[in-house]
Protein backbone atom coordinates (compact mmCIF):
# COMPACT_ATOMS: atom_id res chain seq x y z
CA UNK A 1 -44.97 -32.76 -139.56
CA UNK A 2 -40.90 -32.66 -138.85
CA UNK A 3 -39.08 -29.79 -140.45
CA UNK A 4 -35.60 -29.70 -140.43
CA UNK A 5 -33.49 -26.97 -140.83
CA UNK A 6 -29.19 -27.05 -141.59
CA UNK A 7 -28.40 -23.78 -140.00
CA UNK A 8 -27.97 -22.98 -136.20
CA UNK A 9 -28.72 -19.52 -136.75
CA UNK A 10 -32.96 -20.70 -137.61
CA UNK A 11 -32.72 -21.71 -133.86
CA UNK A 12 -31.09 -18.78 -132.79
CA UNK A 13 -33.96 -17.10 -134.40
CA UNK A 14 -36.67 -19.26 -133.15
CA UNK A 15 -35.55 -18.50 -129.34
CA UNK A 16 -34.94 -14.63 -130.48
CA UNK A 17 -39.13 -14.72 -131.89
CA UNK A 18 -40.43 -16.43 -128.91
CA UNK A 19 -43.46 -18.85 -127.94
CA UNK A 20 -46.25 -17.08 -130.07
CA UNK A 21 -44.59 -15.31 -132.58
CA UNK A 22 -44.84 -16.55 -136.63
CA UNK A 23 -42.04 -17.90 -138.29
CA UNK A 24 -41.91 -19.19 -142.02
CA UNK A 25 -39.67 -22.29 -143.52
CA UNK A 26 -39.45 -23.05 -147.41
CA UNK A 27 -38.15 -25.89 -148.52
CA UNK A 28 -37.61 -26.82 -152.25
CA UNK A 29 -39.93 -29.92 -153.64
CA UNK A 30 -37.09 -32.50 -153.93
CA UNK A 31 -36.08 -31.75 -150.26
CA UNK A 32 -39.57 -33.26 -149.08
CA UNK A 33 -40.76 -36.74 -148.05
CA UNK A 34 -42.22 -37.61 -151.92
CA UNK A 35 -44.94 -39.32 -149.09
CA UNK A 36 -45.94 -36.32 -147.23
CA UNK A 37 -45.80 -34.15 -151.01
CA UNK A 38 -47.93 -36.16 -152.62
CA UNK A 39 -50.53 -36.61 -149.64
CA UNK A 40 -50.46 -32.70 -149.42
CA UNK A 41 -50.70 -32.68 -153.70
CA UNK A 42 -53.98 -34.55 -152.79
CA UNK A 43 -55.32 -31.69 -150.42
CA UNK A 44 -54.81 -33.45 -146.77
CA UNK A 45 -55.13 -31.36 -143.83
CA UNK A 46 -52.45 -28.62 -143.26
CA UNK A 47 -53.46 -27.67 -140.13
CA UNK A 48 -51.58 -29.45 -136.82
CA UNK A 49 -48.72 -29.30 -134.98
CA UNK A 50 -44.80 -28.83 -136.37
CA UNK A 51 -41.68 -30.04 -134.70
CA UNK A 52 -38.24 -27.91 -136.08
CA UNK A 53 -35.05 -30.15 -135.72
CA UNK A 54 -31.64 -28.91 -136.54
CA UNK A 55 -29.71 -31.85 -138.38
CA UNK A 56 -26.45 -32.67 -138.52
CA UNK A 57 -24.47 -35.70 -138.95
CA UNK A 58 -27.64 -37.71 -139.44
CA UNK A 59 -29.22 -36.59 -136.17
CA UNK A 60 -32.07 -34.56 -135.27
CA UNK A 61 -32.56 -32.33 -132.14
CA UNK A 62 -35.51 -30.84 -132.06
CA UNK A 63 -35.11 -27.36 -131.13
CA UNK A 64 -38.89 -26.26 -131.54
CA UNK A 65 -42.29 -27.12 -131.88
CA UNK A 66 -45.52 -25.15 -133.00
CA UNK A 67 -48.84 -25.17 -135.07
CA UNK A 68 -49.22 -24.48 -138.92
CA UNK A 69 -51.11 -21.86 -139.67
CA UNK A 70 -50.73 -22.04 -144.04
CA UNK A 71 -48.74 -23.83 -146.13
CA UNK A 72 -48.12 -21.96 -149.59
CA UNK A 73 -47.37 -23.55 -152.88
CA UNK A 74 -44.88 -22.22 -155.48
CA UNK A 75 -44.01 -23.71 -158.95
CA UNK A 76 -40.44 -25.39 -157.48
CA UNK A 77 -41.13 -24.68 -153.46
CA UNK A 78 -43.37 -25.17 -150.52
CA UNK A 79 -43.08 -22.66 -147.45
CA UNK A 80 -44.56 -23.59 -144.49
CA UNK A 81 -46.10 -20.78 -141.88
CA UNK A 82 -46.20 -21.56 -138.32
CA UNK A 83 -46.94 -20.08 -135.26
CA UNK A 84 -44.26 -20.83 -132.61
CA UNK A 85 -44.88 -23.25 -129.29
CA UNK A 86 -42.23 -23.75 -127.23
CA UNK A 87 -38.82 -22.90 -127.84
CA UNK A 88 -36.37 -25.53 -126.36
CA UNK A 89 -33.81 -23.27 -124.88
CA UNK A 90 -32.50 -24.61 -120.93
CA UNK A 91 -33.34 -28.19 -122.14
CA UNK A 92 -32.69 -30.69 -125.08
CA UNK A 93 -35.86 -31.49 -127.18
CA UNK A 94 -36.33 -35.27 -128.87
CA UNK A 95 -33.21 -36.37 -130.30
CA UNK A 96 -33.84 -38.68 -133.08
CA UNK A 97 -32.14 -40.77 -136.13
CA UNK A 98 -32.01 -38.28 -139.60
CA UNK A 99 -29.63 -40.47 -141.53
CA UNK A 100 -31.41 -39.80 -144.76
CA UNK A 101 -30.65 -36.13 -144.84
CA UNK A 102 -32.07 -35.74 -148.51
CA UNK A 103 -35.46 -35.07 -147.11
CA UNK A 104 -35.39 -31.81 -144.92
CA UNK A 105 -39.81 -32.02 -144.38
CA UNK A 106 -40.96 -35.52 -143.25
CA UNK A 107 -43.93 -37.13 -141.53
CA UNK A 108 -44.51 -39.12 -139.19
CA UNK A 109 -43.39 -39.18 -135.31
CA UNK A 110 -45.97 -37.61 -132.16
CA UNK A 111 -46.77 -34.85 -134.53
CA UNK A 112 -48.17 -36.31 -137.08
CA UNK A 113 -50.87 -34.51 -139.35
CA UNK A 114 -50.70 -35.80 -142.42
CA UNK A 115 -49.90 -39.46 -142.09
């Protein structure tokens, strides 16, 4: 699953927690992949890996990567629990195309779980 986060300062927190430490994201329904929500609607797996990419200007860098531990359900938002991998810090992580900005949680990509 690729999460993508807005704010520099999720990064700065990600590298502040460390490799091993859990970290939550929450991301309203409408800002998900209507794919990926309605394949997790119909109970697939939640369990895999999780790549974190800051976007910006319709570019993702991924900045971290990790395992989900739970993903919660609330009436207008999903908040996804992970436990942190590595922490892209002296290096760039996968750069990739995020032109469609709408949808902050997608599919998809090497770390694929539910697609």
């Amino acid at each position: 699953m690729r999460l993508a986060v807005r704010g520099a300062w999720i990064a700065d927190n990600l590298r502040r927690l460390g490799s091993g430490a859990i970290y939550h994201l929450a991301y309203p329904t409408h800002q998900i992949d209507p794919h990926v929500l309605e394949l997790l609607r119909q109970g697939a797996s939640t369990q895999g890996k999780v790549a974190i990419y800051v976007v910006r200007d319709g570019r993702g860098v991924q900045v971290a990567d990790g395992e989900i531990v739970a993903v919660h359900w609330f009436p207008q938002l999903i908040r996804i629990h992970f436990m942190i991998g590595k922490v892209y810090v002296d290096e760039i992580g996968e750069v990739i195309d995020w032109s469609d900005s709408d949808y902050l949680v997608r599919g998809g990509g090497p770390t694929t779980i539910l697609v």
